[in-house]
PDB file of N, CA and C in Angstrom:
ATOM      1  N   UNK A   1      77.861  99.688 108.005  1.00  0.00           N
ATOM      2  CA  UNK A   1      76.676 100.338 108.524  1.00  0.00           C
ATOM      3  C   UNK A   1      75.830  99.338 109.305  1.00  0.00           C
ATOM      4  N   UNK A   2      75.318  99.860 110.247  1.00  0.00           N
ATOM      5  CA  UNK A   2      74.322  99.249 111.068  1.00  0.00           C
ATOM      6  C   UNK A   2      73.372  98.335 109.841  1.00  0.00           C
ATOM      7  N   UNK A   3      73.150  96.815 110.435  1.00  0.00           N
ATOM      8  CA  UNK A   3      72.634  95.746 109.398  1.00  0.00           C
ATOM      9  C   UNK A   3      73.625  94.867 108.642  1.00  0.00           C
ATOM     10  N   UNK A   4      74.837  95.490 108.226  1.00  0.00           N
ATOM     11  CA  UNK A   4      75.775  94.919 107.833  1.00  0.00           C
ATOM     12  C   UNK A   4      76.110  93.506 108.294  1.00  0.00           C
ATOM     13  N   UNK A   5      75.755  92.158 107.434  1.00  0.00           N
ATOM     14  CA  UNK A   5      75.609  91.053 107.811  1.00  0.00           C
ATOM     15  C   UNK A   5      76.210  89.671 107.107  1.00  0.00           C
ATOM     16  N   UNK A   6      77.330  88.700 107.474  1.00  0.00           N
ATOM     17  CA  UNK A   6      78.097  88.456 107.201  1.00  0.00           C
ATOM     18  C   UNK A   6      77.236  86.456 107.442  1.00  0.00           C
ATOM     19  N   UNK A   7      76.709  86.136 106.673  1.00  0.00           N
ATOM     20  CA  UNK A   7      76.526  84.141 107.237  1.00  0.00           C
ATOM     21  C   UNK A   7      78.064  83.191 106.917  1.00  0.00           C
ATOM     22  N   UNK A   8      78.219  82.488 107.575  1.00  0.00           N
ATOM     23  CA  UNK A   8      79.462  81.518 107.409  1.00  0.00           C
ATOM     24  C   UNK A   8      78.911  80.028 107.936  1.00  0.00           C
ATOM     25  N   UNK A   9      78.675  79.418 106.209  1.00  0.00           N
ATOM     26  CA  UNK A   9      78.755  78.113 106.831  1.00  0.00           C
ATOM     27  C   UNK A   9      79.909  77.155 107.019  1.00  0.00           C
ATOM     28  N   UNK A  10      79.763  76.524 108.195  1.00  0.00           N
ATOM     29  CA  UNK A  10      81.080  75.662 108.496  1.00  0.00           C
ATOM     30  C   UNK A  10      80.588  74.304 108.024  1.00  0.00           C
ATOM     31  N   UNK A  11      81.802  73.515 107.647  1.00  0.00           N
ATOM     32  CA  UNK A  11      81.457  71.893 107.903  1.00  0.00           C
ATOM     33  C   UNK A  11      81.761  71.745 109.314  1.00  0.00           C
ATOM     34  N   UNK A  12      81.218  70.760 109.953  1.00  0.00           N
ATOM     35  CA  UNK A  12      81.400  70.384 111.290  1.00  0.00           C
ATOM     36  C   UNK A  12      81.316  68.857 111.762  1.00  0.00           C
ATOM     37  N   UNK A  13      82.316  67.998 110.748  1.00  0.00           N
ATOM     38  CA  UNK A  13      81.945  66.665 110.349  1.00  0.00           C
ATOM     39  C   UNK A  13      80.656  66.023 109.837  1.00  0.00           C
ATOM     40  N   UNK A  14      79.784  65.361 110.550  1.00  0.00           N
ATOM     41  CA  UNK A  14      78.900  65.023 109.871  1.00  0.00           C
ATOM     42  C   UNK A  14      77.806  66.024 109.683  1.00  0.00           C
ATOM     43  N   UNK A  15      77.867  67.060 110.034  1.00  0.00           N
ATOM     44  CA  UNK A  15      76.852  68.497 110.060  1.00  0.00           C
ATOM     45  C   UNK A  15      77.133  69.729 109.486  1.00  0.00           C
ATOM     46  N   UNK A  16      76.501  70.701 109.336  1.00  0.00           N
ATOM     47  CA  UNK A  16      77.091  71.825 109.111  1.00  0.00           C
ATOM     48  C   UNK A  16      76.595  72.778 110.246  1.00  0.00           C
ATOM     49  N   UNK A  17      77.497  74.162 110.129  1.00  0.00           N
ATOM     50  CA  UNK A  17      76.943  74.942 111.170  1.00  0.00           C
ATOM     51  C   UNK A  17      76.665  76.274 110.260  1.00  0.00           C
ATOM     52  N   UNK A  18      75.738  77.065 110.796  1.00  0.00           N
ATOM     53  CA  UNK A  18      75.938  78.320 110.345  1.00  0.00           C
ATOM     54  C   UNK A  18      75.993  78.844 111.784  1.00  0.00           C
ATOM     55  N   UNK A  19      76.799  80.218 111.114  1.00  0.00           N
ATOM     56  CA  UNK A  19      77.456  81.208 112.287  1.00  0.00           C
ATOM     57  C   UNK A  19      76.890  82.547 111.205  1.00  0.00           C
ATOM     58  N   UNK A  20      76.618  83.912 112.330  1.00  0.00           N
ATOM     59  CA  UNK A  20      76.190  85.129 111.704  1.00  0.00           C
ATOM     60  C   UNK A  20      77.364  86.300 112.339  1.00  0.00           C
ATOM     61  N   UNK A  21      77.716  87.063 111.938  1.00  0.00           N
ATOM     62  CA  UNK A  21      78.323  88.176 112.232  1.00  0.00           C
ATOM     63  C   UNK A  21      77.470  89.491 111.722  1.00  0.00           C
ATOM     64  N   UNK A  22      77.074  90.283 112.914  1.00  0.00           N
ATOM     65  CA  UNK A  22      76.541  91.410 112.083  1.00  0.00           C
ATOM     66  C   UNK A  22      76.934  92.536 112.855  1.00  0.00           C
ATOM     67  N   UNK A  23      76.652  94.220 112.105  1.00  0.00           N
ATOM     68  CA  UNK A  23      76.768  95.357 112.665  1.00  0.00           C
ATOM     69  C   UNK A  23      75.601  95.278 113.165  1.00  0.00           C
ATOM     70  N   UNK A  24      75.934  95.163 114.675  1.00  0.00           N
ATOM     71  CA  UNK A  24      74.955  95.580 115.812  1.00  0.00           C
ATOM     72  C   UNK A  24      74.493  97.265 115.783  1.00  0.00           C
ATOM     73  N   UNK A  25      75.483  97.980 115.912  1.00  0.00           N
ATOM     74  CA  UNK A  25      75.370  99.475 115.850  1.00  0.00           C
ATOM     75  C   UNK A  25      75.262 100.150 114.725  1.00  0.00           C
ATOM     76  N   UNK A  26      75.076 101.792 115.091  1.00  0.00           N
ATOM     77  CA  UNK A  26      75.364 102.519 113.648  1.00  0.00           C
ATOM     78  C   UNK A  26      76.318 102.793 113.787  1.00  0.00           C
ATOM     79  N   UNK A  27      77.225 102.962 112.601  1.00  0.00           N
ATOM     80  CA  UNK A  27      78.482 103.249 112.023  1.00  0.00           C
ATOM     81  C   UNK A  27      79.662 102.264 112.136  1.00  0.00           C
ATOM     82  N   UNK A  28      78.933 100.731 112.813  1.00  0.00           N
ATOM     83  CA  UNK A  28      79.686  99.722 112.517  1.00  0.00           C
ATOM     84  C   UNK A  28      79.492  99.116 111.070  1.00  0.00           C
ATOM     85  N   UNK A  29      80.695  98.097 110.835  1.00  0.00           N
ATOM     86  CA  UNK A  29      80.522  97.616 109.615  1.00  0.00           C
ATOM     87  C   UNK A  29      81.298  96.276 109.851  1.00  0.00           C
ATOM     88  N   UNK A  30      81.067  95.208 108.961  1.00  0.00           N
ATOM     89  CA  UNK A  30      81.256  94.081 109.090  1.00  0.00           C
ATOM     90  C   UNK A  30      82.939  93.592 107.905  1.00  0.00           C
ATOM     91  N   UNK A  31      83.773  93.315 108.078  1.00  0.00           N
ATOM     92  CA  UNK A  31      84.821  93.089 107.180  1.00  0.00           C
ATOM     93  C   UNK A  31      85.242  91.639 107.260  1.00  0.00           C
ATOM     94  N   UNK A  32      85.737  91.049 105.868  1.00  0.00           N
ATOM     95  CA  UNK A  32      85.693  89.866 105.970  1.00  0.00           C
ATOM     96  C   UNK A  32      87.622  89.857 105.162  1.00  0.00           C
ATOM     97  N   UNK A  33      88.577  88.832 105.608  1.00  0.00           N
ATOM     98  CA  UNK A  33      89.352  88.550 105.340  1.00  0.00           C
ATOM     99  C   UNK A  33      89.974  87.226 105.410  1.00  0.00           C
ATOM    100  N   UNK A  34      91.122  86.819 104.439  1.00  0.00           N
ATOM    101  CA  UNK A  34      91.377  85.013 104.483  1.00  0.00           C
ATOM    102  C   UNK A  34      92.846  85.434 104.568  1.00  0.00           C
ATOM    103  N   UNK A  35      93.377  85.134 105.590  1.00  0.00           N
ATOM    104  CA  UNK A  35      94.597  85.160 105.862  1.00  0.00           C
ATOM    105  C   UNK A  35      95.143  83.651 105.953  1.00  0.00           C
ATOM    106  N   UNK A  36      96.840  82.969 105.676  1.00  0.00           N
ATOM    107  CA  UNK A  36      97.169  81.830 105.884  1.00  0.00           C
ATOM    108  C   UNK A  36      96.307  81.218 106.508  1.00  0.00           C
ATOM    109  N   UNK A  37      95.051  80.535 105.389  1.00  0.00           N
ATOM    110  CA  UNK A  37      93.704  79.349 105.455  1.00  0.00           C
ATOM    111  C   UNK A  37      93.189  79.437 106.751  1.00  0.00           C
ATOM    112  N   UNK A  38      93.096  80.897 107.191  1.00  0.00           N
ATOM    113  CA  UNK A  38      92.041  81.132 107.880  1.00  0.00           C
ATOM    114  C   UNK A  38      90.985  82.531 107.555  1.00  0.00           C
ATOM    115  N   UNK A  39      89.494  82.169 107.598  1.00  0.00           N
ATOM    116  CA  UNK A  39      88.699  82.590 106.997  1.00  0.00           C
ATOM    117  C   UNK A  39      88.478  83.867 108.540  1.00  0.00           C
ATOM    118  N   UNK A  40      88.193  85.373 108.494  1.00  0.00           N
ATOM    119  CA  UNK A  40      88.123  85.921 109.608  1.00  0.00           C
ATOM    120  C   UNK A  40      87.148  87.119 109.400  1.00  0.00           C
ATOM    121  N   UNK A  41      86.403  87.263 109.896  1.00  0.00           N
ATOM    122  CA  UNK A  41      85.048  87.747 109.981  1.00  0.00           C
ATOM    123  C   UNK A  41      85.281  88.733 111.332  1.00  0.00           C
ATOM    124  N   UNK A  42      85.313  90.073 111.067  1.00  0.00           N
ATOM    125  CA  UNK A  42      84.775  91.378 112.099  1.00  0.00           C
ATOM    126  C   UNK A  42      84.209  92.190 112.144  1.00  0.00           C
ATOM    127  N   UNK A  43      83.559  92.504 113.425  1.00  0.00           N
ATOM    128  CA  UNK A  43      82.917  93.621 113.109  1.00  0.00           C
ATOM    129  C   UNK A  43      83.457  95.117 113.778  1.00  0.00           C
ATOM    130  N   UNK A  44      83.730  95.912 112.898  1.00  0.00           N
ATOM    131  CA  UNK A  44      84.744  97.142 113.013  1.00  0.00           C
ATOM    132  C   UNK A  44      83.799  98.365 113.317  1.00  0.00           C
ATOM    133  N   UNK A  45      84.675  99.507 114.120  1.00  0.00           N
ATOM    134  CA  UNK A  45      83.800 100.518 114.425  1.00  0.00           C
ATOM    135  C   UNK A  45      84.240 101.390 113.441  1.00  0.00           C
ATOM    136  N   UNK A  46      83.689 102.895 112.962  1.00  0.00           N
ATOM    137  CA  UNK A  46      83.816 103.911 112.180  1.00  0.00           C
ATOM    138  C   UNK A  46      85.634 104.218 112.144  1.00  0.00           C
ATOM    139  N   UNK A  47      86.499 104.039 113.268  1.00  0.00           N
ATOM    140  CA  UNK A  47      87.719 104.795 113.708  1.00  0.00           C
ATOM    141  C   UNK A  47      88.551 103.328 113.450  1.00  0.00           C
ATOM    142  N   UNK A  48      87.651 102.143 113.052  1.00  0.00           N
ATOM    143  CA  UNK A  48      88.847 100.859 112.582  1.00  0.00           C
ATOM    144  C   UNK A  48      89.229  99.780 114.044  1.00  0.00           C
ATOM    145  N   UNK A  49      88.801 100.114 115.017  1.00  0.00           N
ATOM    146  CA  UNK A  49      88.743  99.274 116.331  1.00  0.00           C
ATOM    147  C   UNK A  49      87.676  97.981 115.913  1.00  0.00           C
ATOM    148  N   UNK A  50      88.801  96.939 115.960  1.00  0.00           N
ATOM    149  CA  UNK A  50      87.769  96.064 116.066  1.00  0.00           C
ATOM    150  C   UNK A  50      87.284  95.609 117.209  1.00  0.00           C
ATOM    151  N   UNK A  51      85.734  94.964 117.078  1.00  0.00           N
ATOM    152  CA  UNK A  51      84.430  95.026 118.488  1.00  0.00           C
ATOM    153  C   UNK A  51      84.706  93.722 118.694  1.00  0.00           C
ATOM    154  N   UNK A  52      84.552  92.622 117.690  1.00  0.00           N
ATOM    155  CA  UNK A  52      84.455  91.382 118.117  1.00  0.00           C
ATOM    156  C   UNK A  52      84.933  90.547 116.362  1.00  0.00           C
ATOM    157  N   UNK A  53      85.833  89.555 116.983  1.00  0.00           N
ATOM    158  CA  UNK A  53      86.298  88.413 115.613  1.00  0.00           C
ATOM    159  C   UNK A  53      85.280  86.959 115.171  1.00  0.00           C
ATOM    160  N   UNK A  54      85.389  86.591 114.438  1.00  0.00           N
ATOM    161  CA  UNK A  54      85.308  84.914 113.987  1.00  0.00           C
ATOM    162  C   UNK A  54      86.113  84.589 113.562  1.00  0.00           C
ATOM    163  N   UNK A  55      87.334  83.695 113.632  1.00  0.00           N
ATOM    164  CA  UNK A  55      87.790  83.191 112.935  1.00  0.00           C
ATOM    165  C   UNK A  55      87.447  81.768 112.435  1.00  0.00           C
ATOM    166  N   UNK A  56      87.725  80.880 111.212  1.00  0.00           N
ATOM    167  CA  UNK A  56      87.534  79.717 110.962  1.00  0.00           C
ATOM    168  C   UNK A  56      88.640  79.157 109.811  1.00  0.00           C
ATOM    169  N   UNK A  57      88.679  78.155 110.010  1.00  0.00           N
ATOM    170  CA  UNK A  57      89.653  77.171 109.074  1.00  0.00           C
ATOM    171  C   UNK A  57      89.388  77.889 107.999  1.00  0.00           C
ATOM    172  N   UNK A  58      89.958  77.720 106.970  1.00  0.00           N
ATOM    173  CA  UNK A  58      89.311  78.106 105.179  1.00  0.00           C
ATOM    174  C   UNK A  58      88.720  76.684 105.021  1.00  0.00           C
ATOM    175  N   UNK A  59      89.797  75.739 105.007  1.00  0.00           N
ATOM    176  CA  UNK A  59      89.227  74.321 104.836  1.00  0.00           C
ATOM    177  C   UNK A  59      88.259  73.575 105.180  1.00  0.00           C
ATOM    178  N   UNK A  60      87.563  73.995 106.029  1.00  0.00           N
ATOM    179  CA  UNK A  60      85.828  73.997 106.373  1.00  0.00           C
ATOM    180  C   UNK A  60      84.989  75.008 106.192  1.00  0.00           C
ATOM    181  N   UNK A  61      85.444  75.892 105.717  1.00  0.00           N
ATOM    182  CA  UNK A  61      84.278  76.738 105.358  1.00  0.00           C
ATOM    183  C   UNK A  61      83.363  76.692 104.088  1.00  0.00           C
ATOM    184  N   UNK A  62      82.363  76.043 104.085  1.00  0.00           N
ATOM    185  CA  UNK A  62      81.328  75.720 102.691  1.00  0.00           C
ATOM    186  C   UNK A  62      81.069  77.091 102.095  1.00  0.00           C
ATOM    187  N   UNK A  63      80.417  77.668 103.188  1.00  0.00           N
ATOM    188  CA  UNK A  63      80.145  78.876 102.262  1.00  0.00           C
ATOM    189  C   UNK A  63      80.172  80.278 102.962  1.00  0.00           C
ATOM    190  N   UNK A  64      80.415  81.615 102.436  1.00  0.00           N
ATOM    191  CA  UNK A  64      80.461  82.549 103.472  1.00  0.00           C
ATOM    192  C   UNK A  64      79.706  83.830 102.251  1.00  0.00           C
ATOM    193  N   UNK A  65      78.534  84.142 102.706  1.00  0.00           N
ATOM    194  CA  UNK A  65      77.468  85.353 102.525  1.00  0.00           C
ATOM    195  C   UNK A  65      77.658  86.067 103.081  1.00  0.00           C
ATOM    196  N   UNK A  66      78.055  87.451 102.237  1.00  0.00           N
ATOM    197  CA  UNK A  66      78.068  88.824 102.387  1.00  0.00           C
ATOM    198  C   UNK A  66      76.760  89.416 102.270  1.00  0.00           C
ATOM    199  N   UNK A  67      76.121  89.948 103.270  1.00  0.00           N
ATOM    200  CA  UNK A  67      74.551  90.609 103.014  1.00  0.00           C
ATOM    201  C   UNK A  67      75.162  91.878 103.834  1.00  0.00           C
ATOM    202  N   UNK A  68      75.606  93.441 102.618  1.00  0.00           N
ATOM    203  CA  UNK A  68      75.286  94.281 103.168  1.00  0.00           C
ATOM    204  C   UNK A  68      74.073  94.934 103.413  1.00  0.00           C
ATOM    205  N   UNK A  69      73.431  96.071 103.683  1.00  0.00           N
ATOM    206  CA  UNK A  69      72.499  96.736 104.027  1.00  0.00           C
ATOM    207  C   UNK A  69      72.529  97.905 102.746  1.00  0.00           C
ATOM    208  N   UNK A  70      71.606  98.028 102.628  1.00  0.00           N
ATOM    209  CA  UNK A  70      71.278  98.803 101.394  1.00  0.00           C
ATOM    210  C   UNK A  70      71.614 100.153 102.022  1.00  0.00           C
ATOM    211  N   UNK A  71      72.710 100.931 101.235  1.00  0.00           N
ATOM    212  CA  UNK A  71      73.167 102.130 101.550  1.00  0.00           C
ATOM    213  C   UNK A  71      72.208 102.862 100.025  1.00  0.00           C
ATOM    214  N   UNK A  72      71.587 104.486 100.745  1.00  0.00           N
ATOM    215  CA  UNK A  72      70.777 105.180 100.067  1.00  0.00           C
ATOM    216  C   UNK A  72      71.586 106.475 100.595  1.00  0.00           C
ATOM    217  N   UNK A  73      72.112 107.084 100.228  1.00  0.00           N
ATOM    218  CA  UNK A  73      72.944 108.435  99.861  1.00  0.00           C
ATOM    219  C   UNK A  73      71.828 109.383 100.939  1.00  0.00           C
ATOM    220  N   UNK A  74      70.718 109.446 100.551  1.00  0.00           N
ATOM    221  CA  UNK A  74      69.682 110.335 100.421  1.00  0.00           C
ATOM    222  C   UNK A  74      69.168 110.078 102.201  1.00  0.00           C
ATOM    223  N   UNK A  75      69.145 108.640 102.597  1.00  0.00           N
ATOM    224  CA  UNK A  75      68.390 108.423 103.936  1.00  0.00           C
ATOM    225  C   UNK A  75      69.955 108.498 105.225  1.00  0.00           C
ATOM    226  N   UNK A  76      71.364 108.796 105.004  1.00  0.00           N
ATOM    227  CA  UNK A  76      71.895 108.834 105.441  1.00  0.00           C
ATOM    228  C   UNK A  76      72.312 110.291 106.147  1.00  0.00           C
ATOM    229  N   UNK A  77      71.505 110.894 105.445  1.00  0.00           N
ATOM    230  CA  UNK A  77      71.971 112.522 105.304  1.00  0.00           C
ATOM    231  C   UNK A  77      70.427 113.063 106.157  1.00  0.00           C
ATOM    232  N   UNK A  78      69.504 111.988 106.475  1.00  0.00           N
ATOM    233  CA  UNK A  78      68.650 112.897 107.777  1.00  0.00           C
ATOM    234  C   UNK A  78      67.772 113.198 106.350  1.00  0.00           C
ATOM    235  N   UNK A  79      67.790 113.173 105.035  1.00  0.00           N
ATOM    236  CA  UNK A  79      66.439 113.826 104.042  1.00  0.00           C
ATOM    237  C   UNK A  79      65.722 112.737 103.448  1.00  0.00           C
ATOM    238  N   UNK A  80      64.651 113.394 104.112  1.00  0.00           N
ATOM    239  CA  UNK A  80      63.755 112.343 102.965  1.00  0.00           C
ATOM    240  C   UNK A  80      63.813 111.411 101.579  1.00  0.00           C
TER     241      UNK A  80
END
């Protein structure tokens, strides 16, 4: 869902980086997967097309935050 927000910190030798992935739109959503030690971050439309990737080493990745968006049953459906 729109907000759907993904942080990835990298090592970057003597630094670190953070990188953000988020659902720009509504009815995008953000999916995260680790395939052969690579860490891969997208953001997918409702029908499964993916919009745009990150990929990163696993082996530099310090840390990776999942911040979805608070889904409410009730505000999705247009009712108060």
């Amino acid at each position: 869902m729109k907000g759907d927000r993904v942080e990835i910190v990298v090592d970057a030798g003597d630094t670190t980086r953070t990188y953000e992935v988020v659902a720009s739109r509504a009815g995008r959503r953000v999916e995260t997967a680790v395939r052969r030690g690579v860490v891969e971050v997208s953001e997918v439309t409702r029908s499964g097309s993916v919009v745009r990737t990150a990929r990163f080493m696993a082996t530099r990745v310090l840390a990776l935050v999942e911040q979805p968006v608070d889904r409410d049953d009730d505000a999705e459906d247009g009712r108060p």
